[in-house]
N, C-alpha and C. Protein backbone atom coordinates (compact mmCIF):
# COMPACT_ATOMS: atom_id res chain seq x y z
N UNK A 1 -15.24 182.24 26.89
CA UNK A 1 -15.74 181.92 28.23
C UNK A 1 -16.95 182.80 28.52
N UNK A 2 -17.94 182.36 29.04
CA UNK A 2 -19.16 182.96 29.46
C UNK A 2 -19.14 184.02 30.38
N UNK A 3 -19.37 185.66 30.26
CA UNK A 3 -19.41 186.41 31.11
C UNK A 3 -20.01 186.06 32.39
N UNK A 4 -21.15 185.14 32.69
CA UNK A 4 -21.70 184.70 33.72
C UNK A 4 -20.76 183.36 34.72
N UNK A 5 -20.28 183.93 35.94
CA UNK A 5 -19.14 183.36 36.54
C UNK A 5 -19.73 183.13 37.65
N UNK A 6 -19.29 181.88 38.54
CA UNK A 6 -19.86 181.34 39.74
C UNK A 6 -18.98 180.14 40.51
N UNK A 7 -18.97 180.08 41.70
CA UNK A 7 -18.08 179.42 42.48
C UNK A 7 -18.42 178.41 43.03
N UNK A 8 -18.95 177.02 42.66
CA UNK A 8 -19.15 175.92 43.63
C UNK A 8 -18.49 175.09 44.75
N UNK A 9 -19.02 175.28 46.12
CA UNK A 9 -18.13 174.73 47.05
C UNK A 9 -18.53 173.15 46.72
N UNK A 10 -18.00 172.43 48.29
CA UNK A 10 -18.59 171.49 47.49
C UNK A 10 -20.04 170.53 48.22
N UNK A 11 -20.32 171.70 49.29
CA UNK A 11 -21.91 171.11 48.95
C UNK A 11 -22.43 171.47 47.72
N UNK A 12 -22.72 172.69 47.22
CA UNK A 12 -23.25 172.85 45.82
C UNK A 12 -22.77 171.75 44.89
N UNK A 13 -21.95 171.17 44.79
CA UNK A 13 -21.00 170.68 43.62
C UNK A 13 -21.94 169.15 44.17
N UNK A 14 -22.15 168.83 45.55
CA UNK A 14 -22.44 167.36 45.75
C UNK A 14 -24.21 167.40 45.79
N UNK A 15 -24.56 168.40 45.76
CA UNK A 15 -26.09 168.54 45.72
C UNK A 15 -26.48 168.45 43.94
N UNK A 16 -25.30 169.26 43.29
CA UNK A 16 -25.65 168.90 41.72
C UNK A 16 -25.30 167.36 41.32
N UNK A 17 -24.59 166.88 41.86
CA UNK A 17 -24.45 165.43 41.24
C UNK A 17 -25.09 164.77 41.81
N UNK A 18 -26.04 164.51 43.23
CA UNK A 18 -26.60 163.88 43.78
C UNK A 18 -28.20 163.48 43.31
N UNK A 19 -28.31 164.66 42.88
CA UNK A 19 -29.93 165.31 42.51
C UNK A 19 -30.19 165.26 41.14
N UNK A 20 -31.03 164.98 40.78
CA UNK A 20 -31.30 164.65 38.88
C UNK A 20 -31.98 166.32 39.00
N UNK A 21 -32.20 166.79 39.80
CA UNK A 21 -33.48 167.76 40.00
C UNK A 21 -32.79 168.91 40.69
N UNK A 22 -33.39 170.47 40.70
CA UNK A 22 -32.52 171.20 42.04
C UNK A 22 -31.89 172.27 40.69
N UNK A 23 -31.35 173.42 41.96
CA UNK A 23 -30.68 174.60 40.98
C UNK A 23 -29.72 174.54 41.09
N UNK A 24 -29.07 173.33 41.73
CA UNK A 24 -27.51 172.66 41.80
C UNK A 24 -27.35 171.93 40.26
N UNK A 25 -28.32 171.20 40.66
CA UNK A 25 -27.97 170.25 38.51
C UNK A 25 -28.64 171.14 37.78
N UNK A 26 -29.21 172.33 38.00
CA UNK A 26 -29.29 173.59 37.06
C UNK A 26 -28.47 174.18 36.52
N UNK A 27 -27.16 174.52 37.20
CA UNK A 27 -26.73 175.58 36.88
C UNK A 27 -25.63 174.40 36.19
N UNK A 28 -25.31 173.33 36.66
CA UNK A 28 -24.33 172.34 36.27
C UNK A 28 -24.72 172.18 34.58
N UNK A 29 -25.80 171.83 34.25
CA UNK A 29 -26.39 171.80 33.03
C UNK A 29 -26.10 173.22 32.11
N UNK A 30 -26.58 174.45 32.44
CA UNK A 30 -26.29 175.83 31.83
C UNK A 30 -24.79 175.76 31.81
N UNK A 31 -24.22 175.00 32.54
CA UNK A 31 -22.19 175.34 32.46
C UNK A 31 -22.16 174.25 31.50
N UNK A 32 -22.99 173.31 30.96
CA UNK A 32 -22.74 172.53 29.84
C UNK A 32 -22.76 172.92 29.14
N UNK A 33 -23.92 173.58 28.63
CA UNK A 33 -24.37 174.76 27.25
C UNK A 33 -23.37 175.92 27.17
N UNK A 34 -22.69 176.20 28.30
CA UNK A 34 -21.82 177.16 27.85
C UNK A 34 -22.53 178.41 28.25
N UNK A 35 -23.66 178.44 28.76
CA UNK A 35 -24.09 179.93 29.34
C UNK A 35 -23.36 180.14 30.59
N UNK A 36 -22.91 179.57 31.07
CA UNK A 36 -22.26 180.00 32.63
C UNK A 36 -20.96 179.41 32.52
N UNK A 37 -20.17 180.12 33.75
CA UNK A 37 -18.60 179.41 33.51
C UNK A 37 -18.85 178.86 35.25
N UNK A 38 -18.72 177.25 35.91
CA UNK A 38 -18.60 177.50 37.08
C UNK A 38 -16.88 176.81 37.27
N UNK A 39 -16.66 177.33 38.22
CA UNK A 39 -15.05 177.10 38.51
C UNK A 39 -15.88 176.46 40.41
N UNK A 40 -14.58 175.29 40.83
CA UNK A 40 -14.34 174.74 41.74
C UNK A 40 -12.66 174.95 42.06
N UNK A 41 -12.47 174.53 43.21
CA UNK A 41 -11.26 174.63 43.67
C UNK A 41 -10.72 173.12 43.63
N UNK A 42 -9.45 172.90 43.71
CA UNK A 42 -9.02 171.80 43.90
C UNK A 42 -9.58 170.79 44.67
N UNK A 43 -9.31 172.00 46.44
CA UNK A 43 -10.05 171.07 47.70
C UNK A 43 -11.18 170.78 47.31
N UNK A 44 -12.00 171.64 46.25
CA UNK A 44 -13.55 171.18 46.63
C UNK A 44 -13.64 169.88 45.85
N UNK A 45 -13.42 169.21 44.79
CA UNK A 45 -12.65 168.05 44.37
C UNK A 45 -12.12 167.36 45.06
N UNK A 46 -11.96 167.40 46.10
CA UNK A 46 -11.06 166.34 46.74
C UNK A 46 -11.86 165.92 47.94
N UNK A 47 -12.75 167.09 48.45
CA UNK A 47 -14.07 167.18 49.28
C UNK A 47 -15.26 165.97 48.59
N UNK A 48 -15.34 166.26 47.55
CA UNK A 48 -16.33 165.93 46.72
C UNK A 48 -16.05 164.50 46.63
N UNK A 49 -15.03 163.98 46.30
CA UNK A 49 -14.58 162.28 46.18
C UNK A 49 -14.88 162.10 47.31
N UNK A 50 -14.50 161.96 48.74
CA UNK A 50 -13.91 161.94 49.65
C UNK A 50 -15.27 161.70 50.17
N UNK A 51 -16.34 162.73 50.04
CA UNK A 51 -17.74 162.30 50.95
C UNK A 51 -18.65 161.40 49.49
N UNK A 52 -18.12 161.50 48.39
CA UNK A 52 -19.40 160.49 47.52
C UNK A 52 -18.56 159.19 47.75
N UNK A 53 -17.38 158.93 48.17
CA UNK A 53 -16.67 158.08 48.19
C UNK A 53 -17.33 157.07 50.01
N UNK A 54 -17.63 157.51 50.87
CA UNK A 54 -17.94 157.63 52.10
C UNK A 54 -19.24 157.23 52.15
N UNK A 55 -20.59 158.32 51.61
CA UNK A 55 -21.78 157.94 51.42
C UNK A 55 -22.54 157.73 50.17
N UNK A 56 -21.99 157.81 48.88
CA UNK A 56 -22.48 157.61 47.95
C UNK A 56 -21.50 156.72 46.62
N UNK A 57 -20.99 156.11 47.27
CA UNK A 57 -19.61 155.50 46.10
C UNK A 57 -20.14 155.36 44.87
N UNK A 58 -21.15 154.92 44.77
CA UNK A 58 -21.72 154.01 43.17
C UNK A 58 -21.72 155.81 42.29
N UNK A 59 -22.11 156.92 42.87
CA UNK A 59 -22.14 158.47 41.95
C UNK A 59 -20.73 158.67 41.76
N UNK A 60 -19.48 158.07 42.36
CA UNK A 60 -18.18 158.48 41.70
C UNK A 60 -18.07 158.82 40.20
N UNK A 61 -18.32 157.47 39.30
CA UNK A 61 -18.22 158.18 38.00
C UNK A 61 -19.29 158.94 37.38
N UNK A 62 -20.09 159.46 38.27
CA UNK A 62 -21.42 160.23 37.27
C UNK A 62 -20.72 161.55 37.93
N UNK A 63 -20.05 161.65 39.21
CA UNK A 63 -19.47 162.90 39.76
C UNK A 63 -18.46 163.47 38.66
N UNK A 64 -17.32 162.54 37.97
CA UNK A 64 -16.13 162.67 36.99
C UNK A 64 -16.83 163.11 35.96
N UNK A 65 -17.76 162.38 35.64
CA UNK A 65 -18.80 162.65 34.35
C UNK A 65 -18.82 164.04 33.99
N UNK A 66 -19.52 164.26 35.36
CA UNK A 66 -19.97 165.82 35.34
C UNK A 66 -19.24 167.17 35.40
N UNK A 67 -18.28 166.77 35.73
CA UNK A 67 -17.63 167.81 36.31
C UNK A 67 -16.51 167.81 34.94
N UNK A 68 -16.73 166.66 34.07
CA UNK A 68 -16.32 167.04 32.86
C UNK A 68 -16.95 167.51 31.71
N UNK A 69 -18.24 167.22 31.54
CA UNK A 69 -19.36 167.64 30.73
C UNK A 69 -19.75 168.93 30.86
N UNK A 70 -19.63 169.56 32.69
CA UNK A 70 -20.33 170.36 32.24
C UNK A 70 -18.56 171.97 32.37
N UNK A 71 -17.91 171.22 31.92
CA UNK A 71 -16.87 172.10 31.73
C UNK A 71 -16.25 173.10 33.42
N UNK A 72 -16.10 172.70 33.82
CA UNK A 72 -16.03 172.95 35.09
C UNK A 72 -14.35 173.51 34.74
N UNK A 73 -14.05 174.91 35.41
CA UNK A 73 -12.75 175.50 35.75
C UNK A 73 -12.20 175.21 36.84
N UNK A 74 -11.15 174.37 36.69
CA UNK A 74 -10.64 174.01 38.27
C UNK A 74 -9.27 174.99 38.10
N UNK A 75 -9.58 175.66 39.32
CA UNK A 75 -8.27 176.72 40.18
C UNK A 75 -7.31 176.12 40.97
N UNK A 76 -6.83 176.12 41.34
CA UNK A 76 -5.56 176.08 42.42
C UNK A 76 -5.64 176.57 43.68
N UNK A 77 -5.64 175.50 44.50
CA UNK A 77 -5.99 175.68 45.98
C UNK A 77 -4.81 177.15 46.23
N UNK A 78 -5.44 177.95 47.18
CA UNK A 78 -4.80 179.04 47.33
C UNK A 78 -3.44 178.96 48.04
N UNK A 79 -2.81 179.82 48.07
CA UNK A 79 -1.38 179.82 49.17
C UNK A 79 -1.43 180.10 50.10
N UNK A 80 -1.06 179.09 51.35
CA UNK A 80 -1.20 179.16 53.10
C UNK A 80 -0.58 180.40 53.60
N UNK A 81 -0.11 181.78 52.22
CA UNK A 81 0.17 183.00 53.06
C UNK A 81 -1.66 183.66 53.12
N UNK A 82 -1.95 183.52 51.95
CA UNK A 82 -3.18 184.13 51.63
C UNK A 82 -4.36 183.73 52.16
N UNK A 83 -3.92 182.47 52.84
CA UNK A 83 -4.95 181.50 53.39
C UNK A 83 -5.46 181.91 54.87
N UNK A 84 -4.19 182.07 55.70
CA UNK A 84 -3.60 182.74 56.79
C UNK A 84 -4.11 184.48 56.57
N UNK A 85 -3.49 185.27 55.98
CA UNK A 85 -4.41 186.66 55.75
C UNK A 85 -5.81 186.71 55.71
N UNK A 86 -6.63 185.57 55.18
CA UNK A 86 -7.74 186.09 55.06
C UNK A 86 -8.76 185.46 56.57
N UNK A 87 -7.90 185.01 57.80
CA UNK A 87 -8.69 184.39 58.52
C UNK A 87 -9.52 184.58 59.19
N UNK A 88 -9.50 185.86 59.50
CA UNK A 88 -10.76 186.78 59.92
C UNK A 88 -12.13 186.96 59.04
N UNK A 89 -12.19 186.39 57.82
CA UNK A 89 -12.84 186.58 56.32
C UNK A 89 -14.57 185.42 57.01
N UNK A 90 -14.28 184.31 58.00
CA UNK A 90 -15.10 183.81 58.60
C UNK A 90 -14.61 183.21 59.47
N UNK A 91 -15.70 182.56 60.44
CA UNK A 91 -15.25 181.86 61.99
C UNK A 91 -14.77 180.79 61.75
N UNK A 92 -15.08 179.69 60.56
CA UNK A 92 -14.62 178.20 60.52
C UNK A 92 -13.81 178.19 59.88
N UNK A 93 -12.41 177.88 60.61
CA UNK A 93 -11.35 178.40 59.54
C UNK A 93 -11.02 177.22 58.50
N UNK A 94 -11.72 175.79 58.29
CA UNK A 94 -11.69 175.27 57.21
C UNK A 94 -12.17 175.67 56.10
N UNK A 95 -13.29 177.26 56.11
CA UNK A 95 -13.53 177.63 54.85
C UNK A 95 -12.90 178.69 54.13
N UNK A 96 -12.05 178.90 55.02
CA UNK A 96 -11.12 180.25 54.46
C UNK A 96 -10.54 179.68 53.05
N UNK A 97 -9.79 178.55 52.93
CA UNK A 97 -9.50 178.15 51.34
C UNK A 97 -10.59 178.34 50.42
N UNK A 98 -11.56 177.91 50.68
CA UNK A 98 -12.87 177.90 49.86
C UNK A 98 -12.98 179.40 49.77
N UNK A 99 -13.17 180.59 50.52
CA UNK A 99 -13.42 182.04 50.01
C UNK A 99 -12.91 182.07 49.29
N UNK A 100 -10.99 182.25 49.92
CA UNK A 100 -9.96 183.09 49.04
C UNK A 100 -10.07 182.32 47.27
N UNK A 101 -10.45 180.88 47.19
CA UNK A 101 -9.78 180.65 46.28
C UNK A 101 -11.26 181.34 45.02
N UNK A 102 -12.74 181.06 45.96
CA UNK A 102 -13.58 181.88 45.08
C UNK A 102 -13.56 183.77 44.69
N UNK A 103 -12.67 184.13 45.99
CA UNK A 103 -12.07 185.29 45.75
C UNK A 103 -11.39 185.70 44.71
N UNK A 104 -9.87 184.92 44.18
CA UNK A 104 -9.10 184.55 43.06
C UNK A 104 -10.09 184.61 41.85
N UNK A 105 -10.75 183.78 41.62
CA UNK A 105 -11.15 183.15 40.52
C UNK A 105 -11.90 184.55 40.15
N UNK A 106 -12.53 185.31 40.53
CA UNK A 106 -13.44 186.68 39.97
C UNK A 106 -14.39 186.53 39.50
N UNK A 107 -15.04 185.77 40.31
CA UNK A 107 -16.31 185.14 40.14
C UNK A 107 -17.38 185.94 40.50
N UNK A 108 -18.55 185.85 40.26
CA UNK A 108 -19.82 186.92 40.22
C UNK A 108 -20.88 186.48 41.67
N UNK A 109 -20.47 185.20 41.87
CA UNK A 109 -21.56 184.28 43.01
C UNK A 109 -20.48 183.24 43.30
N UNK A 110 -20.71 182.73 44.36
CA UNK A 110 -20.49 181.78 45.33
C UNK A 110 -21.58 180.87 45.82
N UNK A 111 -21.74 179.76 45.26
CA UNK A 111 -23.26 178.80 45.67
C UNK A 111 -22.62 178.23 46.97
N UNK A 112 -23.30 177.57 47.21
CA UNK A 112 -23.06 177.18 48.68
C UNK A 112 -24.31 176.43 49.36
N UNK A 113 -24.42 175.29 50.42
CA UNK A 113 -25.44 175.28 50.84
C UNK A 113 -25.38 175.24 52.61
N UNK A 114 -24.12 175.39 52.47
CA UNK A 114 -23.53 175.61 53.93
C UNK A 114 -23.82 176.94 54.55
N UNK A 115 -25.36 177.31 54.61
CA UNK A 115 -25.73 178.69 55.33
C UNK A 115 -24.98 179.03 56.56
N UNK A 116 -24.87 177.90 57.41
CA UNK A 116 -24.39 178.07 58.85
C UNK A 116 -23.03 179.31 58.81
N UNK A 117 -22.08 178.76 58.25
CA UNK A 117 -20.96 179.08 57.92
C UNK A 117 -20.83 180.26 56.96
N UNK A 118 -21.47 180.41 56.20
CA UNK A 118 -21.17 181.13 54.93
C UNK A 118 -22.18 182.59 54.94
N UNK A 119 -23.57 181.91 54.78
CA UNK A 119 -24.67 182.81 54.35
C UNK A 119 -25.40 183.14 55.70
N UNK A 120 -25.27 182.83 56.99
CA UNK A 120 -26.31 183.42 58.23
C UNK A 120 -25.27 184.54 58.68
N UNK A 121 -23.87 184.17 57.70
CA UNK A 121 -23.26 185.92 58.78
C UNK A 121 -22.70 186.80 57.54
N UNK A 122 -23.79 187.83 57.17
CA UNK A 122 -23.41 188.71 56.37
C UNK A 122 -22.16 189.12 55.93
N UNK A 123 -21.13 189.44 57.21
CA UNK A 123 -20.18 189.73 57.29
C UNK A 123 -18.89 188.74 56.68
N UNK A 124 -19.53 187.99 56.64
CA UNK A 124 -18.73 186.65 55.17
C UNK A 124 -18.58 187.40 53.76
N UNK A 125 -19.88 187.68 53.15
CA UNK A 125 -19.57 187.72 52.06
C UNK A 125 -19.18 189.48 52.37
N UNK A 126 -19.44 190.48 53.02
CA UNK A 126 -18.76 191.77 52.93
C UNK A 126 -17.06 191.50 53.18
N UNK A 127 -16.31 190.81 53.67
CA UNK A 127 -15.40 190.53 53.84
C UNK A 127 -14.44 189.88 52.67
N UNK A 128 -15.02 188.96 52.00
CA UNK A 128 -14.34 188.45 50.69
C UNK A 128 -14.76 189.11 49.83
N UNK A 129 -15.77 190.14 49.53
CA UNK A 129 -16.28 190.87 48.54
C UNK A 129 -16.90 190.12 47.45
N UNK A 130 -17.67 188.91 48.30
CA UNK A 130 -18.38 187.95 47.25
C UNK A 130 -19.60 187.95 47.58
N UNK A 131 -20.77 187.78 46.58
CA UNK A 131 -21.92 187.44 46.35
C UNK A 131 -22.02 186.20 47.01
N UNK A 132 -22.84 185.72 48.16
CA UNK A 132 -23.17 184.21 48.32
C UNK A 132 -24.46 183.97 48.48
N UNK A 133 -24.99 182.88 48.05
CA UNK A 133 -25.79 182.01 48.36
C UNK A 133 -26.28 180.58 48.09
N UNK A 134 -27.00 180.09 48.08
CA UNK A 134 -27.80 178.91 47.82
C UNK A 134 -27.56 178.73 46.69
N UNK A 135 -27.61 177.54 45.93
CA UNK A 135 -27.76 177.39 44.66
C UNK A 135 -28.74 177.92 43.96
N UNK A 136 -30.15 177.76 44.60
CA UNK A 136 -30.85 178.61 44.07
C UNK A 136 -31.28 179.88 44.26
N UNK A 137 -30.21 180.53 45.36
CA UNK A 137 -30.27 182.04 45.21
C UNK A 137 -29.61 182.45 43.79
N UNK A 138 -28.48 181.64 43.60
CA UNK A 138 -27.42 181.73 42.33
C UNK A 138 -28.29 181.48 40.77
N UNK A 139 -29.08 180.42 41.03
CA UNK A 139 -29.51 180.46 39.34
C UNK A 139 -30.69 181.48 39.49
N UNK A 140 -31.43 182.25 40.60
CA UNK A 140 -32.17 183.69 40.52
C UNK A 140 -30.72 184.18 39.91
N UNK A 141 -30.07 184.83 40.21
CA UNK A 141 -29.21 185.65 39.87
C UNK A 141 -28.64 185.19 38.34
N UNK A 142 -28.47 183.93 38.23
CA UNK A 142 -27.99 183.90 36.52
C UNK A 142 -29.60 184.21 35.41
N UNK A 143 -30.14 183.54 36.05
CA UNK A 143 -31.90 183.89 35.32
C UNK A 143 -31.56 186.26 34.71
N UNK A 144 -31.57 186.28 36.05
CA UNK A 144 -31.54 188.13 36.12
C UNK A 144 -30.25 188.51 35.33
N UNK A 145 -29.04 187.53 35.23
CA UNK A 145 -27.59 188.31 34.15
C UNK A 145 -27.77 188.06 32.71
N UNK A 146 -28.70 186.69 32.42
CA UNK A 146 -28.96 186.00 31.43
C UNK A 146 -30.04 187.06 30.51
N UNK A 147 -31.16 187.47 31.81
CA UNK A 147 -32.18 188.76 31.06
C UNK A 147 -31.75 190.02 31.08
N UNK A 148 -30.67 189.97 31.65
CA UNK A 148 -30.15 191.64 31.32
C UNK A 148 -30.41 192.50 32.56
N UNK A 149 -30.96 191.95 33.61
CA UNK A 149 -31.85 193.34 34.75
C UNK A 149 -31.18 192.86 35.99
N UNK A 150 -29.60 191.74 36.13
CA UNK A 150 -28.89 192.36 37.14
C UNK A 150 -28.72 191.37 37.71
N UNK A 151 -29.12 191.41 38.82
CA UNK A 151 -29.16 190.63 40.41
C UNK A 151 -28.65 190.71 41.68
C-alpha cells in the first residue's frame, strides 16, 4: 500500500468522476498507478450514488468504474458512540461521520470541496487532527510527499 494516504468525501469523490479534468480525477488516476492510497467511507458511497443517481444518472457506471480502477479503500461507516463523541469536531453534524471515519482510516489529507463546512473553520481540522482541503490543495501536498519536501 502506498505511504501517500488521503480521504475523499464525497464532493471530492463526485468532482473526480464528473470531470475528465481537475485534481479530483488527478489524484483518482495516481490511486490507479498505485502512488496514492485514497480510502472513502461507506456513507460517502452511498452519497455518491444517491446525488449521480438524482443529477447525473447516465455517470453511474463510470462512478463503479472508478472507484474500482482506481483502487479505492472503502472503511466502515463509524460507530454512533464515536459519532456522538466527536460532535463538537464541527457545526454540521451530518459531517461528523465523514471526520471520524477519515480520522480512523490514518490518513495524511482529507479532500473535500465543501469549504463552508470543513475548510473556512480552522478549528475542524485542529479538532480531528486532520489535514483538509480542496482537492487541489491535496494533490499540492501529494506533488510535495511524492518529491520528498513535505507539505
Amino acid at each position: 500500500m502506498p505511504e501517500i494516504s488521503l480521504f475523499f468525501d464525497s464532493s471530492a469523490l463526485m468532482a473526480g468522476i464528473v470531470s475528465a479534468q481537475g485534481a479530483a480525477r488527478a489524484l483518482l488516476l495516481l490511486s490507479e498507478e498505485g502512488k496514492v492510497q485514497l480510502t472513502i467511507s461507506e456513507q460517502v458511497i452511498a452519497e455518491v450514488e444517491r446525488n449521480l443517481a438524482r443529477k447525473v444518472p447516465q455517470a453511474l457506471p463510470l462512478a463503479r468504474e472508478l472507484i474500482l480502477s482506481a483502487q479505492l479503500r472503502v472503511v466502515r461507516d463509524p460507530p454512533v458512540e464515536e459519532v456522538r463523541a466527536a460532535q463538537d469536531w464541527i457545526r454540521h453534524a451530518a459531517d461528523v461521520p465523514i471526520l471520524v471515519a477519515a480520522a480512523r482510516a490514518g490518513v495524511g489529507f482529507l479532500a473535500t470541496l465543501n469549504t463552508h463546512h470543513f475548510i473556512d473553520d480552522p478549528e475542524v481540522a485542529r479538532r480531528s487532527g486532520l489535514r483538509i482541503g480542496t482537492p487541489g490543495d491535496a494533490l499540492g501536498w501529494v506533488r510535495g510527499q511524492l518529491a520528498g519536501t513535505g507539505g
